[in-house]
PDB file of N, CA and C in Angstrom:
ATOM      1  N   UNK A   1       1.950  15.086 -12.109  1.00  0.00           N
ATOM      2  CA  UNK A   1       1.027  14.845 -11.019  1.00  0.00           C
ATOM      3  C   UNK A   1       1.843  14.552  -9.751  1.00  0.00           C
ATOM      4  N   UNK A   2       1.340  15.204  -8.650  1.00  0.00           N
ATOM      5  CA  UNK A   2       2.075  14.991  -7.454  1.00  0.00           C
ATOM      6  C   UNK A   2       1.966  13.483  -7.014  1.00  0.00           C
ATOM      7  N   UNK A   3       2.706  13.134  -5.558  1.00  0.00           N
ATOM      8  CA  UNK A   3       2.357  12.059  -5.051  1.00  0.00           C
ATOM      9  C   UNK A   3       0.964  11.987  -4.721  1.00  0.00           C
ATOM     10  N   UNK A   4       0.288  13.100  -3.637  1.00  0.00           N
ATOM     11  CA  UNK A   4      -0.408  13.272  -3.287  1.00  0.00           C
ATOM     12  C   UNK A   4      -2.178  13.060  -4.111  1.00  0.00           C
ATOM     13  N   UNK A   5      -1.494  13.558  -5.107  1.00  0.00           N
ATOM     14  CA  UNK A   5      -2.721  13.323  -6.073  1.00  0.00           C
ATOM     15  C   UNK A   5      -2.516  11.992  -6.999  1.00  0.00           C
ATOM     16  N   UNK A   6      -2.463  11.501  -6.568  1.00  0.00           N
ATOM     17  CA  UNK A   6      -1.863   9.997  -7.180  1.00  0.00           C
ATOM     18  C   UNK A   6      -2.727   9.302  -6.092  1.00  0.00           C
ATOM     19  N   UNK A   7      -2.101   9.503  -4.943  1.00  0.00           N
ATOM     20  CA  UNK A   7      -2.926   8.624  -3.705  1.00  0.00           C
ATOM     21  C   UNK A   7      -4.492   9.043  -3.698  1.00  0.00           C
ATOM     22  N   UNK A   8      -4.278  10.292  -3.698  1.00  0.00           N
ATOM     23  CA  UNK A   8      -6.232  10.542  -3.398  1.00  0.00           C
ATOM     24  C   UNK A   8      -6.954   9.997  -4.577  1.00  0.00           C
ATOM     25  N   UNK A   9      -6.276   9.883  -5.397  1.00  0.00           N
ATOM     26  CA  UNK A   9      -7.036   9.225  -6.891  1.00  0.00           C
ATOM     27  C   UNK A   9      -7.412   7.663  -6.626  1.00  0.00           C
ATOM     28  N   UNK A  10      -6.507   7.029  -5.945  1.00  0.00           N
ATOM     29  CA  UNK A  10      -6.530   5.469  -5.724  1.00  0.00           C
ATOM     30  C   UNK A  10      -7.945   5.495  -4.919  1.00  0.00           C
ATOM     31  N   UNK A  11      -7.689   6.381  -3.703  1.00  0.00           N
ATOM     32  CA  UNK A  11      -8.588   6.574  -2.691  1.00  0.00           C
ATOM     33  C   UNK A  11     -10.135   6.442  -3.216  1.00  0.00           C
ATOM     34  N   UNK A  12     -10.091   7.698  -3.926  1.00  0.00           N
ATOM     35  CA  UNK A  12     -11.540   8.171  -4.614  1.00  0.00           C
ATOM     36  C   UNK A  12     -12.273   7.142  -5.519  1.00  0.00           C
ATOM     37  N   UNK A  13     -11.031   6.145  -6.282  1.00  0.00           N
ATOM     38  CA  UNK A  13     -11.678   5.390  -6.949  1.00  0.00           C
ATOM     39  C   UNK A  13     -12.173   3.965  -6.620  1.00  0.00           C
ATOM     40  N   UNK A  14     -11.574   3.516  -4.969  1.00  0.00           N
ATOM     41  CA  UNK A  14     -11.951   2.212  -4.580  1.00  0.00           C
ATOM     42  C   UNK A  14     -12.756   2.443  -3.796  1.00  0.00           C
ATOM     43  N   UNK A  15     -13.901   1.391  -3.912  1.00  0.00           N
ATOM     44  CA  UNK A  15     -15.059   2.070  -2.849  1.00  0.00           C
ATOM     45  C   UNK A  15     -14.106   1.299  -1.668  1.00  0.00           C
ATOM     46  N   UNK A  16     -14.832   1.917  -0.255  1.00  0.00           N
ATOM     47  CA  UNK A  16     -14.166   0.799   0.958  1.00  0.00           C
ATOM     48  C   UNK A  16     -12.680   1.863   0.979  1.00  0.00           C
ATOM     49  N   UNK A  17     -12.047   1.954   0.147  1.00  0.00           N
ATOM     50  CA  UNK A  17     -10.713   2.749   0.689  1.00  0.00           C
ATOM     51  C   UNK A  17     -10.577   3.956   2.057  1.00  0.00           C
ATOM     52  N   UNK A  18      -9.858   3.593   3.032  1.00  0.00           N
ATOM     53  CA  UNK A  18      -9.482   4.128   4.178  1.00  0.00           C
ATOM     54  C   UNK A  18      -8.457   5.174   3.887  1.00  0.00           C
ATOM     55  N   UNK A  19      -7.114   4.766   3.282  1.00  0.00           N
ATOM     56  CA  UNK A  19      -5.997   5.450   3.246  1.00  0.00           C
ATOM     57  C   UNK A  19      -5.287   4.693   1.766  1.00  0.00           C
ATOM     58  N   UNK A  20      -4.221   6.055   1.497  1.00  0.00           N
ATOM     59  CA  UNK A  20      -3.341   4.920   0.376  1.00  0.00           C
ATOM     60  C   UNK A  20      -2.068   5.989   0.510  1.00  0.00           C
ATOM     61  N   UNK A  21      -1.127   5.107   0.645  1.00  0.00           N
ATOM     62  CA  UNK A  21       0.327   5.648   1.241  1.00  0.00           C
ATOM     63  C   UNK A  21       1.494   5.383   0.009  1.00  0.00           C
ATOM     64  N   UNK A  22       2.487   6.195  -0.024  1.00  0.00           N
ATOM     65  CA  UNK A  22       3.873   5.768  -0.400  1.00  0.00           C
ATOM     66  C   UNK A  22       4.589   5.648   0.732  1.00  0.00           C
ATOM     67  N   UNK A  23       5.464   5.043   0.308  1.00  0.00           N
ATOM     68  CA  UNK A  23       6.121   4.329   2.347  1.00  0.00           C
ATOM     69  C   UNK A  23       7.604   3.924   1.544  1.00  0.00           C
ATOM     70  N   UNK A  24       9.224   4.343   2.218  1.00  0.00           N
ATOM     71  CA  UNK A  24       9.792   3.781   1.924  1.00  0.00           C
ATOM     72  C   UNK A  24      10.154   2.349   2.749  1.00  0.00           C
ATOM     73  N   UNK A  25      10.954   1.312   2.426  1.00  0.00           N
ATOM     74  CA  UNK A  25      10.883   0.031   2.769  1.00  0.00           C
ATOM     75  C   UNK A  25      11.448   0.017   4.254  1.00  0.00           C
ATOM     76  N   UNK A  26      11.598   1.289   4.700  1.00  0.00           N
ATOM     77  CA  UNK A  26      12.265   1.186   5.903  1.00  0.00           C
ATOM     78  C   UNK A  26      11.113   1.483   6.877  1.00  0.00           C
ATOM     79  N   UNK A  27       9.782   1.726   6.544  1.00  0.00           N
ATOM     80  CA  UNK A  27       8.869   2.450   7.451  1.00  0.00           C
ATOM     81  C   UNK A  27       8.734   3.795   7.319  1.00  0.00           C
ATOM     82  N   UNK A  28       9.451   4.383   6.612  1.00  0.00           N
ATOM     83  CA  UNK A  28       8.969   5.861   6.457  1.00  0.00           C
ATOM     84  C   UNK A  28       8.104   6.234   5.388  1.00  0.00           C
ATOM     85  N   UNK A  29       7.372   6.832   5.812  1.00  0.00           N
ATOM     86  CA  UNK A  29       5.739   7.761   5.308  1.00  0.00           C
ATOM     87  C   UNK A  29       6.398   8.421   3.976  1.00  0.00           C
ATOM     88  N   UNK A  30       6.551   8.273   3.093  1.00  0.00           N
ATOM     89  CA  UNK A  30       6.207   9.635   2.350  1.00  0.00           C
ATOM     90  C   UNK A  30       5.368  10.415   1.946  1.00  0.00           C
ATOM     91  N   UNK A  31       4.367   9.866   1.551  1.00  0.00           N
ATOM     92  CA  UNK A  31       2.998  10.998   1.745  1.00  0.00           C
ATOM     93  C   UNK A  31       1.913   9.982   2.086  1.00  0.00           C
ATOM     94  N   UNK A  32       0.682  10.123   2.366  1.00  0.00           N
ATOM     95  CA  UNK A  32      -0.397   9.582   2.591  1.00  0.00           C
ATOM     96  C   UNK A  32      -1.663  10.453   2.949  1.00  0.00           C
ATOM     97  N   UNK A  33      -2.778   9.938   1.948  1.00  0.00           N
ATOM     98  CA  UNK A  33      -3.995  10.390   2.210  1.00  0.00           C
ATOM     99  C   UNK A  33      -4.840   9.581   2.716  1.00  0.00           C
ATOM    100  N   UNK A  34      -5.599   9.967   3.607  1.00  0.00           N
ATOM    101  CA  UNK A  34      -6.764   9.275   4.223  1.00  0.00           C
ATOM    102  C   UNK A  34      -8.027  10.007   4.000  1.00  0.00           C
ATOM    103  N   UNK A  35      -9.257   8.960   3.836  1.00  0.00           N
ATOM    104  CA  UNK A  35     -10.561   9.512   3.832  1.00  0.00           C
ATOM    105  C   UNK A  35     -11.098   9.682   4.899  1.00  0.00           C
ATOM    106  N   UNK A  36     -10.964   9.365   5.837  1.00  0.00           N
ATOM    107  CA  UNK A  36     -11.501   9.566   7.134  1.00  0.00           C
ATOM    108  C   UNK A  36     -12.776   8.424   7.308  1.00  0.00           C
ATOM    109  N   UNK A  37     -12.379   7.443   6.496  1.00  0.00           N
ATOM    110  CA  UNK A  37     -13.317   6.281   6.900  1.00  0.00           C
ATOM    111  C   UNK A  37     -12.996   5.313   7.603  1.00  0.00           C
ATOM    112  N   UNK A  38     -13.466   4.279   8.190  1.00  0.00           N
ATOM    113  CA  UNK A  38     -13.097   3.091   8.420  1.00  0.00           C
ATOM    114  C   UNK A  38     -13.107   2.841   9.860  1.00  0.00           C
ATOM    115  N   UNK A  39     -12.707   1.856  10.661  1.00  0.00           N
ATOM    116  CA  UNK A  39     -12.711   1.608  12.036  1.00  0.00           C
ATOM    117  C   UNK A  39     -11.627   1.229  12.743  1.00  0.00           C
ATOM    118  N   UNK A  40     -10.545   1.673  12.135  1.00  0.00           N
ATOM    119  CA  UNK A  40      -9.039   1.644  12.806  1.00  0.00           C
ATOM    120  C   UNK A  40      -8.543   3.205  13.017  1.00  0.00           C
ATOM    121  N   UNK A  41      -8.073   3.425  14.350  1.00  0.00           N
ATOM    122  CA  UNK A  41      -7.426   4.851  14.816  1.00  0.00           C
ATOM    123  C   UNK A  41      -6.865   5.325  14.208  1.00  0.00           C
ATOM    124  N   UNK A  42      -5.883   4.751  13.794  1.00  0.00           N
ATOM    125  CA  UNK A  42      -4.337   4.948  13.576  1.00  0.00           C
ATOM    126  C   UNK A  42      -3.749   4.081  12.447  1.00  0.00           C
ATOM    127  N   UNK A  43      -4.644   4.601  11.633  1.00  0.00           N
ATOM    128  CA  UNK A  43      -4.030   3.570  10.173  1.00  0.00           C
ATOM    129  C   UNK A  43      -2.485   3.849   9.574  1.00  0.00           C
ATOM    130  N   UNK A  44      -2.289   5.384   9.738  1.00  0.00           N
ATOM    131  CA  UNK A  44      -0.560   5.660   9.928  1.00  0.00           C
ATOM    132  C   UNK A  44       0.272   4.781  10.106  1.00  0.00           C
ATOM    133  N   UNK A  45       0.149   4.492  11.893  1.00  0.00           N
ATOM    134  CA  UNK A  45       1.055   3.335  12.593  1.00  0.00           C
ATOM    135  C   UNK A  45       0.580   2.020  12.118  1.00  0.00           C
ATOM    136  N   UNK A  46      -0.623   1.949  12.144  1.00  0.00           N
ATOM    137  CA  UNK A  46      -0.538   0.235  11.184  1.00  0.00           C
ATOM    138  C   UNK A  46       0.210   0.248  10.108  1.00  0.00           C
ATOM    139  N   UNK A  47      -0.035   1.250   9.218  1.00  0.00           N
ATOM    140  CA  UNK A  47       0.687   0.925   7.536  1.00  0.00           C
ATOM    141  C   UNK A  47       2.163   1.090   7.985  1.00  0.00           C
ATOM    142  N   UNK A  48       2.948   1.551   8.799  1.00  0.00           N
ATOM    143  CA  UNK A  48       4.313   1.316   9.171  1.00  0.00           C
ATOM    144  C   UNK A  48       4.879   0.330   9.715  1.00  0.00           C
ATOM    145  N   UNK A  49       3.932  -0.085  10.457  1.00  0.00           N
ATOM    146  CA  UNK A  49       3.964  -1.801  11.379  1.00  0.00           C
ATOM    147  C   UNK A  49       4.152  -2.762   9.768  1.00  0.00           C
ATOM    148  N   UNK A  50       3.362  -2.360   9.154  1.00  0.00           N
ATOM    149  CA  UNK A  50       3.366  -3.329   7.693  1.00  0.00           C
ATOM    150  C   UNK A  50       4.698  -2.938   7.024  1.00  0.00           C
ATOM    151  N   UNK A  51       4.946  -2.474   6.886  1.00  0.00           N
ATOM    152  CA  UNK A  51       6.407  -2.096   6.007  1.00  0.00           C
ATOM    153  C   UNK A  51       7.155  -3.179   6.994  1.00  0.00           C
ATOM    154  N   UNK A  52       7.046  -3.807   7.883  1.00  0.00           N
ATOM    155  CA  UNK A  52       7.819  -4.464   8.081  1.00  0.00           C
ATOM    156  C   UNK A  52       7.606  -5.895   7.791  1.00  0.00           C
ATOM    157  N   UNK A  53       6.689  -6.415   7.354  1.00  0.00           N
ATOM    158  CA  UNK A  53       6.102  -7.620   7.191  1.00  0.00           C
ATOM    159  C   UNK A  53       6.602  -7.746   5.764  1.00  0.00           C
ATOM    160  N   UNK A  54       6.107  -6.430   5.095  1.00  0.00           N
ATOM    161  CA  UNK A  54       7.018  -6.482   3.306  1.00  0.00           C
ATOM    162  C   UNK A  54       8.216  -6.846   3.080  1.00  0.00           C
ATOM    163  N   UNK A  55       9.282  -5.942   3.752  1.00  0.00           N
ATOM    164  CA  UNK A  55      10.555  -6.284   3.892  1.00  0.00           C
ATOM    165  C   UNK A  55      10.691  -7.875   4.020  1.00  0.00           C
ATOM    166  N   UNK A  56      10.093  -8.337   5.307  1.00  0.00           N
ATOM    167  CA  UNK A  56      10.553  -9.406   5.830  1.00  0.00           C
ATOM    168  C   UNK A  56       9.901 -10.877   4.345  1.00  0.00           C
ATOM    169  N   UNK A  57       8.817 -10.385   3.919  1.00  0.00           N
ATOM    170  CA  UNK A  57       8.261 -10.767   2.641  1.00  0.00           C
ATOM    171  C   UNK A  57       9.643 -11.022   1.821  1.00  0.00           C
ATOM    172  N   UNK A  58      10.034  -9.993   1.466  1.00  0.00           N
ATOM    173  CA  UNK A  58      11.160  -9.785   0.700  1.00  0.00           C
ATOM    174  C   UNK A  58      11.978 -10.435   0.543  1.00  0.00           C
ATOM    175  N   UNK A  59      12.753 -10.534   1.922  1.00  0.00           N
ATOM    176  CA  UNK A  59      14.000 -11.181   2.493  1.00  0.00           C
ATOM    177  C   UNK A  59      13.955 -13.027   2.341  1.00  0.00           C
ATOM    178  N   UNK A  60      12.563 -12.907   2.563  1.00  0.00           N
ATOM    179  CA  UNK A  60      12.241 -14.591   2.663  1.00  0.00           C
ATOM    180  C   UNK A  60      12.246 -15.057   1.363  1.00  0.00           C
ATOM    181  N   UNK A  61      11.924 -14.373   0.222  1.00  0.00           N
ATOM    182  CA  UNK A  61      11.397 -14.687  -1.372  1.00  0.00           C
ATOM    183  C   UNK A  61      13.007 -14.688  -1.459  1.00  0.00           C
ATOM    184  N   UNK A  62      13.414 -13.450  -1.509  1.00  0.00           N
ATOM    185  CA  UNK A  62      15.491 -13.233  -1.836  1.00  0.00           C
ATOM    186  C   UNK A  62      16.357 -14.567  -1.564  1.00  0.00           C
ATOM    187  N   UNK A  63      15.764 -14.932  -0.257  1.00  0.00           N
ATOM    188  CA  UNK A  63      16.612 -16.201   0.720  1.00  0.00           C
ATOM    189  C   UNK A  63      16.597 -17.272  -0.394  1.00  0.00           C
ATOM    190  N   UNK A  64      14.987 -17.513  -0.939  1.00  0.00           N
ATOM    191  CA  UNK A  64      14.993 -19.181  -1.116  1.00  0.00           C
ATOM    192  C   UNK A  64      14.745 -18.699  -2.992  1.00  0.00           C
ATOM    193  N   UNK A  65      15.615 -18.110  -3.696  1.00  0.00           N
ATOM    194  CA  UNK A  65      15.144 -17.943  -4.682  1.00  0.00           C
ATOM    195  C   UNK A  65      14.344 -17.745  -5.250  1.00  0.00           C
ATOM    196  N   UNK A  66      13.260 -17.380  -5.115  1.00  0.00           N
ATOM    197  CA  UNK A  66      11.549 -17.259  -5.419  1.00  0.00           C
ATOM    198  C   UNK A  66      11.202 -16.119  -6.604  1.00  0.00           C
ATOM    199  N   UNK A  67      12.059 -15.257  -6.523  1.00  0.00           N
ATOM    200  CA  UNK A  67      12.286 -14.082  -7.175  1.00  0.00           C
ATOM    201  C   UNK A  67      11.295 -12.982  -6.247  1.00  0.00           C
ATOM    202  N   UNK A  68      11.040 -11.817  -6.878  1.00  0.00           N
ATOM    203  CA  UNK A  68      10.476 -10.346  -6.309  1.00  0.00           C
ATOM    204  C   UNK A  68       9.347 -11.028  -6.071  1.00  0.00           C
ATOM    205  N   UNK A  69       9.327  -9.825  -4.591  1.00  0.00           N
ATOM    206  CA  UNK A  69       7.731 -10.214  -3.743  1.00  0.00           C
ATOM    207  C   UNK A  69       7.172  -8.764  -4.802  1.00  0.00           C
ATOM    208  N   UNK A  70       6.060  -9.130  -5.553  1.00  0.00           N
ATOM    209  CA  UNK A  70       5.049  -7.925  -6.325  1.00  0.00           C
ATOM    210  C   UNK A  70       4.130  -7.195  -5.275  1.00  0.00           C
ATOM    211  N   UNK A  71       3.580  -8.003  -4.416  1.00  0.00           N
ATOM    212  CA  UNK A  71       2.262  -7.707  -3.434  1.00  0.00           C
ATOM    213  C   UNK A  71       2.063  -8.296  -2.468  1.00  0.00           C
ATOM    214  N   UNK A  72       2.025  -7.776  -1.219  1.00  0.00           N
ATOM    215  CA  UNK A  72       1.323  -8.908  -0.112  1.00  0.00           C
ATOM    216  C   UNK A  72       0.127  -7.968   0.512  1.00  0.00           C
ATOM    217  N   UNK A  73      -0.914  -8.923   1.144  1.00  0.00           N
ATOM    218  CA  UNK A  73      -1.937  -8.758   1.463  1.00  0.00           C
ATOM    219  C   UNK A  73      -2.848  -9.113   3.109  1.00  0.00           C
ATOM    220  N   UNK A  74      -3.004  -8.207   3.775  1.00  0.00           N
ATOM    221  CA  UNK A  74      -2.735  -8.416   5.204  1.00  0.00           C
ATOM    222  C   UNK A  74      -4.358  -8.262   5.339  1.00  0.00           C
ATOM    223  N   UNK A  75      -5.308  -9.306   5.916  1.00  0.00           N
ATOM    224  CA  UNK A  75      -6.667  -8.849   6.103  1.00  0.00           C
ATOM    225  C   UNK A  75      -6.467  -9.071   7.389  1.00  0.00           C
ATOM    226  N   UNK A  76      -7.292  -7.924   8.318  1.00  0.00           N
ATOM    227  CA  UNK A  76      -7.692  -8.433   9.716  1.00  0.00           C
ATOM    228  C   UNK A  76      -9.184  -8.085   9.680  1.00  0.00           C
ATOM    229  N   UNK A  77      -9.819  -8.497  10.767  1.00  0.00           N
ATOM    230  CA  UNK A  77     -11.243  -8.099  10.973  1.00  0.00           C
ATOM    231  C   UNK A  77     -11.761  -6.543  10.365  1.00  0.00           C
ATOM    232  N   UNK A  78     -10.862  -5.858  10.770  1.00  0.00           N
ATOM    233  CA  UNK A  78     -11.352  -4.630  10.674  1.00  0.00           C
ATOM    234  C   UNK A  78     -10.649  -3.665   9.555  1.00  0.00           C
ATOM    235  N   UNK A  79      -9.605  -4.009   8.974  1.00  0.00           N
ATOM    236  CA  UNK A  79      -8.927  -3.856   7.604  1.00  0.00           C
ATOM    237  C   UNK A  79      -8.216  -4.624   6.658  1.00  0.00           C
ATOM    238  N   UNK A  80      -8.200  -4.022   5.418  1.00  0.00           N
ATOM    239  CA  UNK A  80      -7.551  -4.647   4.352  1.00  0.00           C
ATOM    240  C   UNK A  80      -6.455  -4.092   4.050  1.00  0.00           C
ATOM    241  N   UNK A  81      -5.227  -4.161   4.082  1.00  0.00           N
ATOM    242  CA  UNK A  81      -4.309  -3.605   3.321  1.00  0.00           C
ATOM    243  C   UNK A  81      -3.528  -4.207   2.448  1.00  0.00           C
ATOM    244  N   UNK A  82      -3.144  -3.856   1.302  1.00  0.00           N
ATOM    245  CA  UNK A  82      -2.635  -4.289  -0.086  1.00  0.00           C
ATOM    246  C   UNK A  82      -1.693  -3.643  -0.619  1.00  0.00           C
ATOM    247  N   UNK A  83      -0.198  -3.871  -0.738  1.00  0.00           N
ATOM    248  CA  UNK A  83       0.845  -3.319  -0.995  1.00  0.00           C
ATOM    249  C   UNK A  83       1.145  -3.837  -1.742  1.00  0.00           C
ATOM    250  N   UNK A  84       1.980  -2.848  -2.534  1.00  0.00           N
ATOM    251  CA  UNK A  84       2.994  -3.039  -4.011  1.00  0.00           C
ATOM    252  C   UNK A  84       4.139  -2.464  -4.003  1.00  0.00           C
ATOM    253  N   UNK A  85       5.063  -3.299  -4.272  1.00  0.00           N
ATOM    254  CA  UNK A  85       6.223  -2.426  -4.677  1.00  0.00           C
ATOM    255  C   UNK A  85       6.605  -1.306  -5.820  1.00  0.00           C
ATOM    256  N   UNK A  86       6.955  -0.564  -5.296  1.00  0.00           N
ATOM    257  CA  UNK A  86       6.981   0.989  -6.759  1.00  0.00           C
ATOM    258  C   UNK A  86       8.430   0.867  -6.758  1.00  0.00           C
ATOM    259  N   UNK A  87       9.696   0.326  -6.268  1.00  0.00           N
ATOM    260  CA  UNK A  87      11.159   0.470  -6.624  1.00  0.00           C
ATOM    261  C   UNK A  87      11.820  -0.776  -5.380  1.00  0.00           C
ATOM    262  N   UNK A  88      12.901  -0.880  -5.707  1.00  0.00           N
ATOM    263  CA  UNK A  88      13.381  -1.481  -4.428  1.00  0.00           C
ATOM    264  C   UNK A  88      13.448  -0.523  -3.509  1.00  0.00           C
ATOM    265  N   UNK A  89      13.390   0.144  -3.106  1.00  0.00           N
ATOM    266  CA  UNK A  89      13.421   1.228  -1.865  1.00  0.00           C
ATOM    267  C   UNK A  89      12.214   1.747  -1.048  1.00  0.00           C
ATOM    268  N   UNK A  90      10.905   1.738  -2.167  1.00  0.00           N
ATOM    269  CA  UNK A  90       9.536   2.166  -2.288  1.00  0.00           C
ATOM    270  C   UNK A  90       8.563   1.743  -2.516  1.00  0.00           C
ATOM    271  N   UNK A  91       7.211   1.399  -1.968  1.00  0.00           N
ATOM    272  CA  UNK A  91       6.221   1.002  -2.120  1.00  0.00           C
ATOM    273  C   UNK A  91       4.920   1.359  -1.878  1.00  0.00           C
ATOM    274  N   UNK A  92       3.825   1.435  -2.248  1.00  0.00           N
ATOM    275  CA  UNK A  92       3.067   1.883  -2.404  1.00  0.00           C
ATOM    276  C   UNK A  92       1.966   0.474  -1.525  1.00  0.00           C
ATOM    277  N   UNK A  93       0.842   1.492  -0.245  1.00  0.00           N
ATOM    278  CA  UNK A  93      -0.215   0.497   0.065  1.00  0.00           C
ATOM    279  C   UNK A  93      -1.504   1.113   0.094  1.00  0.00           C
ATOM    280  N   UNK A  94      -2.669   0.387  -0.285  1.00  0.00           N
ATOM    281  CA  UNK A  94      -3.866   1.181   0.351  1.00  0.00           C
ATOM    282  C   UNK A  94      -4.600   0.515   1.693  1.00  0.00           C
ATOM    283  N   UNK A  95      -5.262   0.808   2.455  1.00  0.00           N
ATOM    284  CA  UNK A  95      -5.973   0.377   3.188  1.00  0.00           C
ATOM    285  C   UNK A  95      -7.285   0.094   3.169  1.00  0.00           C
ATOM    286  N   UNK A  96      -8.111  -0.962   3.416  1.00  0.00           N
ATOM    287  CA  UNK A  96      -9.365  -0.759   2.253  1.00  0.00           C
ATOM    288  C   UNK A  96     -10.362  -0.929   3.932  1.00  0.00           C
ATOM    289  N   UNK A  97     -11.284  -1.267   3.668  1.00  0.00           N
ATOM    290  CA  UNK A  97     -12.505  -1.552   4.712  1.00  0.00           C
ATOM    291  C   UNK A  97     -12.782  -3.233   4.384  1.00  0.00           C
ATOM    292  N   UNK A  98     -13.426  -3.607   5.169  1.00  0.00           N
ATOM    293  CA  UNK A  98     -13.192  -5.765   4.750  1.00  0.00           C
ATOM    294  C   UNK A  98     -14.264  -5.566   4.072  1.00  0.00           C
ATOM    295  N   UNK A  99     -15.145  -5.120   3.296  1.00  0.00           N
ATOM    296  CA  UNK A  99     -16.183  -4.774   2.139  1.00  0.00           C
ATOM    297  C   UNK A  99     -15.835  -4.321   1.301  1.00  0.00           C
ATOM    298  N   UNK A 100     -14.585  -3.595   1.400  1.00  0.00           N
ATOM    299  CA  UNK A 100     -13.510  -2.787   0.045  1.00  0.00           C
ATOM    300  C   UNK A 100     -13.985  -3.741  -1.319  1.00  0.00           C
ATOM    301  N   UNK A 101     -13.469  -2.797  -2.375  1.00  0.00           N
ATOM    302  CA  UNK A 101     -13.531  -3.640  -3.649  1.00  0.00           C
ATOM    303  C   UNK A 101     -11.740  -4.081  -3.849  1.00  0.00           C
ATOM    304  N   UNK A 102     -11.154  -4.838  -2.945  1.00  0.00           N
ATOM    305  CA  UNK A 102      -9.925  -5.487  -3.407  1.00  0.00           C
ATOM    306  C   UNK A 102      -9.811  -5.466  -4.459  1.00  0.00           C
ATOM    307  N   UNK A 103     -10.311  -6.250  -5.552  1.00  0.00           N
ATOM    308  CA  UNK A 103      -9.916  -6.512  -6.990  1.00  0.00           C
ATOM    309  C   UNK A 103      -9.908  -4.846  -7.689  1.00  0.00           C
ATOM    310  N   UNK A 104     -10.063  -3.945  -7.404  1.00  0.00           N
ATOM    311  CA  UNK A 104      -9.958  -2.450  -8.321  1.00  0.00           C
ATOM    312  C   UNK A 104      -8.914  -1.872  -7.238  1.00  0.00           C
ATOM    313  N   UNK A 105      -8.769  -1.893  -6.176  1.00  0.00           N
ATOM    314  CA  UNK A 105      -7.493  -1.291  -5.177  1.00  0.00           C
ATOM    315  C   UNK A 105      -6.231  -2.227  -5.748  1.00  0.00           C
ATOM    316  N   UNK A 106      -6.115  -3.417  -6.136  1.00  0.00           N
ATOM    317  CA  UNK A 106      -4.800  -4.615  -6.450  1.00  0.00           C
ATOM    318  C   UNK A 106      -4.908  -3.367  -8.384  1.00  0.00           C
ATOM    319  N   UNK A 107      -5.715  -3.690  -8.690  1.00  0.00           N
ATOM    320  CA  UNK A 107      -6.080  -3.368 -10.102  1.00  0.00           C
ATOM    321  C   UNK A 107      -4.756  -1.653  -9.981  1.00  0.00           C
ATOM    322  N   UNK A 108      -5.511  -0.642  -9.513  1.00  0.00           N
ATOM    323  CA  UNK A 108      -5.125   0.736  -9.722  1.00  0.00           C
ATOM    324  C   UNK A 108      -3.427   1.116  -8.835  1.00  0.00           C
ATOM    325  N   UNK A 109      -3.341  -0.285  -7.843  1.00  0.00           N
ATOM    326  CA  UNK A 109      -1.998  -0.233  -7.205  1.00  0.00           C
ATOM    327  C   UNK A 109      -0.830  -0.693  -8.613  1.00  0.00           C
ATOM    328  N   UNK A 110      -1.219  -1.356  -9.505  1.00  0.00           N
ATOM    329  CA  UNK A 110      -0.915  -1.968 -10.040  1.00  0.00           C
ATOM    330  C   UNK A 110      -0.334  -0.981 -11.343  1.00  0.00           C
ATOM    331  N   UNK A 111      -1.271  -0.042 -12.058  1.00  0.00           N
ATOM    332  CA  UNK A 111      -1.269   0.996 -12.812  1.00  0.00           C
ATOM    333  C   UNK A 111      -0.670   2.202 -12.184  1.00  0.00           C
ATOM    334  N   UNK A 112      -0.621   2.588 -10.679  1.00  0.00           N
ATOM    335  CA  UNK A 112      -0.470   3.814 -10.204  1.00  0.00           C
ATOM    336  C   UNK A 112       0.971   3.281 -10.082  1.00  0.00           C
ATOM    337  N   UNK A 113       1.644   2.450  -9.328  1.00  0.00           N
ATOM    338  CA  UNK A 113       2.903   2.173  -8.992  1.00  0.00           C
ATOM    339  C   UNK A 113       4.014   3.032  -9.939  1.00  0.00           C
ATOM    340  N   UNK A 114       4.003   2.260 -11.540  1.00  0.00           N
ATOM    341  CA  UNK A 114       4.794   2.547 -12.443  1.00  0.00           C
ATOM    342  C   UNK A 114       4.836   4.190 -12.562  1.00  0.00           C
ATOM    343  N   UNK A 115       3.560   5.104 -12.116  1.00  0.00           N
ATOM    344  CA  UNK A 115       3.834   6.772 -12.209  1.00  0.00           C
ATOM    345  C   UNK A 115       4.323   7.165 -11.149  1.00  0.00           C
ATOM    346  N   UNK A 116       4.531   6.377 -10.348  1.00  0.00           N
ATOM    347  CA  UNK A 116       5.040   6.558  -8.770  1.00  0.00           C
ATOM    348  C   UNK A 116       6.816   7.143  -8.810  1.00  0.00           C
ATOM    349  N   UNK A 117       6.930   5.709  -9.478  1.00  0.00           N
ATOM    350  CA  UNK A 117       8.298   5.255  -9.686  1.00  0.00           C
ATOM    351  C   UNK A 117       8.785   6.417 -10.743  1.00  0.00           C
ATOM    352  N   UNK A 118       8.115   7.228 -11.659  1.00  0.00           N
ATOM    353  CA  UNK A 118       8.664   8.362 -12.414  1.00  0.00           C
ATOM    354  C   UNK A 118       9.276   9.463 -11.903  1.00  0.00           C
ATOM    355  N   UNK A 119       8.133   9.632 -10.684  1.00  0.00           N
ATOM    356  CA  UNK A 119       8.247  10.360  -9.918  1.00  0.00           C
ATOM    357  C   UNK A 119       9.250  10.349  -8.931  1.00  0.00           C
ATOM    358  N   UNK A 120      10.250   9.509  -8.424  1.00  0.00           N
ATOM    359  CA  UNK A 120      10.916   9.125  -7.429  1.00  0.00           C
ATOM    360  C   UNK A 120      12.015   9.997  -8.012  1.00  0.00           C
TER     361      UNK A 120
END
């Protein structure tokens, strides 16, 4: 199964889902599908703006011993986004709607990651 069809699967199966991306930890896109829902322009440049909040997630857990950041979770008014790590290099986010079903987007990030990571 491609990337691509990996993401549209996440997509299709969370209600509320906007977008769901592979992203490496540096900000770069590797693939991403969007449904064309939701009320943010440019969910692209948001989910890249976030790759940096992960990292920095990261760095802070690394610093004080804490062990691996698994997930962080960014709500604003007008989106949800929920990231997972798929490798140290790679991670996987979706973007949901603030009505999203969170608990099945955390759920299928969770299951999809590990075929991600086959794929790499």
């Amino acid at each position: 199964m491609s990337f691509r069809a990996h993401l549209e699967q996440v997509c299709r199966s969370v209600d509320g889902a906007v977008a769901c991306s592979l992203m490496g930890m540096d900000g770069i896109e590797i693939d991403t599908h969007l449904t064309g829902e939701g009320d943010v322009a440019d969910v692209r440049s948001l989910l890249v703006e976030y790759s940096g909040v992960l990292r920095s997630a990261r760095e802070a857990a690394e610093a004080h011993e804490a062990g691996g950041v698994a997930e962080v979770a960014i709500a604003t008014d007008k989106l949800l986004a929920v990231a997972r790590q798929v490798s140290p290099e790679y991670f996987m986010v979706v973007a949901l709607t603030p009505g999203g079903n969170l608990g099945k987007a955390r759920y299928l990030l969770r299951v999809t990651a590990p075929k991600l990571e086959e794929e790499l």
